[in-house]
C-alpha atoms as a PDB file:
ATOM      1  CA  UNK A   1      97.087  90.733 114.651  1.00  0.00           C
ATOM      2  CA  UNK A   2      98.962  90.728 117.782  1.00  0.00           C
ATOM      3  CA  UNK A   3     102.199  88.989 116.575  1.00  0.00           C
ATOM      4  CA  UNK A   4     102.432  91.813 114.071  1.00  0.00           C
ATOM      5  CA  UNK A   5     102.266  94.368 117.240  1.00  0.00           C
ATOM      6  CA  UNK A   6     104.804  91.995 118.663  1.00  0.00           C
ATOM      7  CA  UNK A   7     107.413  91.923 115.939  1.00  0.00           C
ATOM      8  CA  UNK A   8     106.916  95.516 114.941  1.00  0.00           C
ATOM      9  CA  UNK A   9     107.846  96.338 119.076  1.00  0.00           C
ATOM     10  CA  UNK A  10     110.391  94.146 118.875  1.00  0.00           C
ATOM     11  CA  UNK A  11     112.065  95.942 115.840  1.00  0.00           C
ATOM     12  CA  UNK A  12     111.800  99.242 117.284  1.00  0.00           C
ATOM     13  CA  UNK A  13     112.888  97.879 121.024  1.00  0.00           C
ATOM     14  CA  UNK A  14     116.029  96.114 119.107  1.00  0.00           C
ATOM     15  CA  UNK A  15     116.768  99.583 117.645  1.00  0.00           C
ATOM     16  CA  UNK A  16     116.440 101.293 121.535  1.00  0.00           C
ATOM     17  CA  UNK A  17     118.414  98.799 123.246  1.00  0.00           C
ATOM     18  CA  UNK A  18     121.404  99.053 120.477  1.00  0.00           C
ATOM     19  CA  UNK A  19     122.024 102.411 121.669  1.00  0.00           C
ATOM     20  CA  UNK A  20     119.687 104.316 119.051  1.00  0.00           C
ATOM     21  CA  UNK A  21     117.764 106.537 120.815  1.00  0.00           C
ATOM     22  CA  UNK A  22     115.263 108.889 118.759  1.00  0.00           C
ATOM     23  CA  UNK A  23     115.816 112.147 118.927  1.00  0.00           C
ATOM     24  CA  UNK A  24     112.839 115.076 118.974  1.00  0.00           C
ATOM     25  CA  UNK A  25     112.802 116.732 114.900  1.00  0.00           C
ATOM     26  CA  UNK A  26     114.555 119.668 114.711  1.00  0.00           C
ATOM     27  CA  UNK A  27     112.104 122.666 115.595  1.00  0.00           C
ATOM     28  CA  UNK A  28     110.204 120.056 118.029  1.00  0.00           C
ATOM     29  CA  UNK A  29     109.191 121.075 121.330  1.00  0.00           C
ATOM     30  CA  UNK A  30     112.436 119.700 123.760  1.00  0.00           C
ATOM     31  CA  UNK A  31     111.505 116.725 125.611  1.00  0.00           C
ATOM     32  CA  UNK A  32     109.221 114.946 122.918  1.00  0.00           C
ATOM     33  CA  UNK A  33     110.094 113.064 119.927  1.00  0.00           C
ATOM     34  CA  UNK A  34     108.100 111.998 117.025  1.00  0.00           C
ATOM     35  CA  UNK A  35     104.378 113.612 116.164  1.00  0.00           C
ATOM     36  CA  UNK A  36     104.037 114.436 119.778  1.00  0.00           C
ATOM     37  CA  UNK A  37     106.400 117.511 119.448  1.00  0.00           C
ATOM     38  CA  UNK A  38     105.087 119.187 117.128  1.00  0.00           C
ATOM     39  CA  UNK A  39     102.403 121.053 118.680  1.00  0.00           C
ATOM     40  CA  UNK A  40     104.908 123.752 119.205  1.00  0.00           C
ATOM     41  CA  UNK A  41     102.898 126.366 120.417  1.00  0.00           C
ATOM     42  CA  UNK A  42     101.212 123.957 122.744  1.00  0.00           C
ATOM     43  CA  UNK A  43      97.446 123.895 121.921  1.00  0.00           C
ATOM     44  CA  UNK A  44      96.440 120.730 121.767  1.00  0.00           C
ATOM     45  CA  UNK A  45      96.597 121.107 117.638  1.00  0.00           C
ATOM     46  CA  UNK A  46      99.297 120.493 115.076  1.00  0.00           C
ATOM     47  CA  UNK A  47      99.011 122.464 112.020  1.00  0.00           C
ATOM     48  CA  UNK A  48     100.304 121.592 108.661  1.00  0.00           C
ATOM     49  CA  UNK A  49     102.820 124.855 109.660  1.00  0.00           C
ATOM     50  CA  UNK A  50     104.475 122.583 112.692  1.00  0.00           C
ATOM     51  CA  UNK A  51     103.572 119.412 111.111  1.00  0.00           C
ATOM     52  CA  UNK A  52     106.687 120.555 108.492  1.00  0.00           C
ATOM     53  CA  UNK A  53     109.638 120.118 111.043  1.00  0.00           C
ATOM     54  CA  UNK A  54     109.075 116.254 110.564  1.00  0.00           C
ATOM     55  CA  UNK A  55     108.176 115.772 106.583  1.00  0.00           C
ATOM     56  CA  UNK A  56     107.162 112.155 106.538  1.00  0.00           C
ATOM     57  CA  UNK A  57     104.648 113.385 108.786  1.00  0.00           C
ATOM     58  CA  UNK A  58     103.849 116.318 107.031  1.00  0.00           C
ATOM     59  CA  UNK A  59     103.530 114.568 103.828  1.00  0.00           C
ATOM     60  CA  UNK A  60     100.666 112.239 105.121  1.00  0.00           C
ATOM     61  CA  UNK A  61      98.379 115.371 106.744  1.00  0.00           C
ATOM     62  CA  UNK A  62      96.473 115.799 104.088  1.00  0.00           C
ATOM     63  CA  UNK A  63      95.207 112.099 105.059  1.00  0.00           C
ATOM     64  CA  UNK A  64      95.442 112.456 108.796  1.00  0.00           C
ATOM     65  CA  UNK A  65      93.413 115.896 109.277  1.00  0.00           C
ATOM     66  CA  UNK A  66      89.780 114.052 108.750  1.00  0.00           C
ATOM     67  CA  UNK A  67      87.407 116.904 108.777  1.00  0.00           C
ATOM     68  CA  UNK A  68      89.965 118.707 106.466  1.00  0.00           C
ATOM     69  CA  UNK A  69      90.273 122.356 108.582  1.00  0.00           C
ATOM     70  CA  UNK A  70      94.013 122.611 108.436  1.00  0.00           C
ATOM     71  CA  UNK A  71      94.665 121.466 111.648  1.00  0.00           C
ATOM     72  CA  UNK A  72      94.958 117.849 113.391  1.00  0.00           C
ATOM     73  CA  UNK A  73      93.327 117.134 117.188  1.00  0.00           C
ATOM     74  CA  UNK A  74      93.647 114.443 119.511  1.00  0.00           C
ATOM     75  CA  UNK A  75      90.994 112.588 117.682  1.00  0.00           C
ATOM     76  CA  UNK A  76      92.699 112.640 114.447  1.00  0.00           C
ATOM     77  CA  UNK A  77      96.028 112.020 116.027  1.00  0.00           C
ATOM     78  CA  UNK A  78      94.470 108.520 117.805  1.00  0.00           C
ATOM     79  CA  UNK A  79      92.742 107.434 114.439  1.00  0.00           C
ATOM     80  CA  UNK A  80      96.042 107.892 112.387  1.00  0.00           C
ATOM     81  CA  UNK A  81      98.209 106.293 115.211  1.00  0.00           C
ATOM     82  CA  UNK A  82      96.141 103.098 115.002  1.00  0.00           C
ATOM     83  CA  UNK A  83      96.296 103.270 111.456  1.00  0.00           C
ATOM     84  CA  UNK A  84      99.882 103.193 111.987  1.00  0.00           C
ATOM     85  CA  UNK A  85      99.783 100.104 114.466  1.00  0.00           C
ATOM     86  CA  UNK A  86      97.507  98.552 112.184  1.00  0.00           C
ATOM     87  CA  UNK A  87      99.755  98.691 109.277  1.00  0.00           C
ATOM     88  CA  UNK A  88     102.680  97.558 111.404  1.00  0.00           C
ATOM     89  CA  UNK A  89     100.961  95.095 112.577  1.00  0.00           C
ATOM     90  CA  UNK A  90     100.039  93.590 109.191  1.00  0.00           C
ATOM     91  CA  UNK A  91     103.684  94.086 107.707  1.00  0.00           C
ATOM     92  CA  UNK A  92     105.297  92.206 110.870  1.00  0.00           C
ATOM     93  CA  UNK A  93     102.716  89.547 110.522  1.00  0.00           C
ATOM     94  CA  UNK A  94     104.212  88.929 106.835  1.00  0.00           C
ATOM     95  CA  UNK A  95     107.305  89.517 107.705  1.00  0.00           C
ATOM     96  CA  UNK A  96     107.282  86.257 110.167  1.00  0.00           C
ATOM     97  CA  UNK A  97     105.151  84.505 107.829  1.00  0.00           C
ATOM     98  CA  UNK A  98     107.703  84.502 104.999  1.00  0.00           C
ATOM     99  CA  UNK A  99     110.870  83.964 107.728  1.00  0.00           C
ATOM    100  CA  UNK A 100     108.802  80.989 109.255  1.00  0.00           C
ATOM    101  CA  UNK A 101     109.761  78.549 106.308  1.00  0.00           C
ATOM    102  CA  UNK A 102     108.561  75.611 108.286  1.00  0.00           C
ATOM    103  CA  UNK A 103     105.640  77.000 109.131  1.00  0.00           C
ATOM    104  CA  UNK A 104     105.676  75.897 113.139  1.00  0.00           C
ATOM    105  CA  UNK A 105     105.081  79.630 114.527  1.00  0.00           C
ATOM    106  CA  UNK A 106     108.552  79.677 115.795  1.00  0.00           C
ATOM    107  CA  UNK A 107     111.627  81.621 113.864  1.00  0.00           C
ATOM    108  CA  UNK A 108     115.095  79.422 113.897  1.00  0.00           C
ATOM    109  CA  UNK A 109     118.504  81.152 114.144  1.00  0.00           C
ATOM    110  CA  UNK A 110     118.076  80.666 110.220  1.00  0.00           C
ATOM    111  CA  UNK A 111     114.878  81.501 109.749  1.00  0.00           C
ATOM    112  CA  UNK A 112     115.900  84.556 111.761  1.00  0.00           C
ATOM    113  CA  UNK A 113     118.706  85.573 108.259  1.00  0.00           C
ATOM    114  CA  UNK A 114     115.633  87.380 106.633  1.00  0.00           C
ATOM    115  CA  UNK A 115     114.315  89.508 109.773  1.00  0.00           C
ATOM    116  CA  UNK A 116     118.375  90.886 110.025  1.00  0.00           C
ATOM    117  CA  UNK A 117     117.315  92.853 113.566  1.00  0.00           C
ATOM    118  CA  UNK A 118     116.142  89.311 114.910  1.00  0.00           C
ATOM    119  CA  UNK A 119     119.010  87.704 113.963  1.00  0.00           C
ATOM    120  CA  UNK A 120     121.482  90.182 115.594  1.00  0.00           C
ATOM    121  CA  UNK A 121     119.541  90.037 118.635  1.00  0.00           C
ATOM    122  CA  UNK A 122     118.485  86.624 118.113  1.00  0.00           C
ATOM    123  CA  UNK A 123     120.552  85.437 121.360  1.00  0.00           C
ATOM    124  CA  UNK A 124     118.730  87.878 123.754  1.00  0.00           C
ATOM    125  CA  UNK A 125     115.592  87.170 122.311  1.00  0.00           C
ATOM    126  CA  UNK A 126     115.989  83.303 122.866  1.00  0.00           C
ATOM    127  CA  UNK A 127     115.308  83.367 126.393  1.00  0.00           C
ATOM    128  CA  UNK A 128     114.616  79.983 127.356  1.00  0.00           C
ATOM    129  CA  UNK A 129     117.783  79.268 124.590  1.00  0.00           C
ATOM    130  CA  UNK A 130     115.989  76.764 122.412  1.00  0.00           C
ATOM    131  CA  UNK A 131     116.836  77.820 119.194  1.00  0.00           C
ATOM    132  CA  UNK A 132     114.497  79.415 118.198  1.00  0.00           C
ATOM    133  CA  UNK A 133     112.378  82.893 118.904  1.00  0.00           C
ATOM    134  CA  UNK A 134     108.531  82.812 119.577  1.00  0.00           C
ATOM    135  CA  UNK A 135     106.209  85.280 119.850  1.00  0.00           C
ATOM    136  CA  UNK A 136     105.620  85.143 123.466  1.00  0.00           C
ATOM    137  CA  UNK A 137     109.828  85.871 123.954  1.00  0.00           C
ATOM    138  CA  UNK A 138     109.442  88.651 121.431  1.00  0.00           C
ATOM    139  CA  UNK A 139     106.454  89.773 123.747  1.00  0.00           C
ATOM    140  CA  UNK A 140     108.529  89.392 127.106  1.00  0.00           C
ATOM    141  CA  UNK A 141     111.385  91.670 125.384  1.00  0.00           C
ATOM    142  CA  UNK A 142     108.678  94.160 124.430  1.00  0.00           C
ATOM    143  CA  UNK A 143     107.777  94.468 127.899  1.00  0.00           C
ATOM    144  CA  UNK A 144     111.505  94.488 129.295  1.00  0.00           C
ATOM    145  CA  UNK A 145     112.531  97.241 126.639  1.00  0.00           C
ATOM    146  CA  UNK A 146     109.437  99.076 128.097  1.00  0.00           C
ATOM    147  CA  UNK A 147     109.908  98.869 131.457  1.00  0.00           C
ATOM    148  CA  UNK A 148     113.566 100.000 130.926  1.00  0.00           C
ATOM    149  CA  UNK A 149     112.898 102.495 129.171  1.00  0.00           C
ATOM    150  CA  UNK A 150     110.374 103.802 131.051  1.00  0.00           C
ATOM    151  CA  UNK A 151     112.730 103.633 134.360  1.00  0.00           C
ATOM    152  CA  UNK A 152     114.981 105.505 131.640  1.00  0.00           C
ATOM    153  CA  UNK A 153     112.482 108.301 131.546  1.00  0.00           C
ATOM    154  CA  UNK A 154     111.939 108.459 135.198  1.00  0.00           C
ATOM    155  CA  UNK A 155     115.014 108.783 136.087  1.00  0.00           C
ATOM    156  CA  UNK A 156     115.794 111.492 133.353  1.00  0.00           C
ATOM    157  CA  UNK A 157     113.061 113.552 134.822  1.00  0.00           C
ATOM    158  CA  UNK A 158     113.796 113.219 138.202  1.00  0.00           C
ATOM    159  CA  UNK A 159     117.308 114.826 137.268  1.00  0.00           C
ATOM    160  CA  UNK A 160     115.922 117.556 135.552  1.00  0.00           C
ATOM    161  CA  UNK A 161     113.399 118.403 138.156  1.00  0.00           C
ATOM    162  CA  UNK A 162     116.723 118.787 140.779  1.00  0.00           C
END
């Protein structure tokens, strides 16, 4: 399950370190993006009211709000986002299955044609420039996307605090 968390970082950390950075939804408290933002009034809950500035979300409450009182808690938000993982995990885990055609673990600069964000990062993924992209360099540019974009966040909050 973990090369599924892997790939499915990698995809999104590909996506951040093109230049595409996600936005909060329109309505969203400023300074969050995603789910996190839309507990506009700031209660710790997300209604199906706030939950409507983001509709994928939205459309899935039903689903998410367990104990089905029309509103979703930490709880609920922690169970639905490792559902999420879960599910990402188990879709990146095919997705290198069916890319690694010869089946040694490891995805070629071929291989890489049917995973297209590999392939246009496949150079930077390469680190020790083999040829080919394993799990453990998808891991180490997981953790370098992180760490930059955490320093990202620091320093974006240090210049709002001035």
């Amino acid at each position: 399950m973990r090369p599924m968390l892997v790939l499915a970082t990698l995809l999104a950390a590909a996506a951040a370190n093109a230049g595409q950075a996600s936005a909060p939804a329109p309505g969203a408290r400023p300074g969050t993006s995603g789910p996190q933002g839309l507990d506009i009034n700031a209660d710790g809950l997300i209604t199906l009211d706030e939950a409507q500035v983001h509709p994928r979300f939205a459309a899935r409450f039903g689903e998410i709000d367990a104990n089905r009182d029309g509103q979703l808690d930490s709880g609920e938000m922690n169970t639905h986002r490792e559902q999420m993982r879960a599910e990402k995990r188990v879709r990146g885990e095919e997705r290198w299955k069916a890319a690694d055609k010869d089946g040694d673990g490891l995805i070629s600069r071929d291989e890489s044609a049917a995973m297209p964000r590999m392939s246009s990062h496949f150079d930077r993924l390469d680190a020790n420039t083999d040829g080919r992209v394993s799990r453990e360099e998808v891991r180490q540019s997981r953790e370098r996307y992180h760490q930059q974009r955490n320093e990202q966040q620091r320093q974006e909050q240090s210049q709002r605090v001035r």
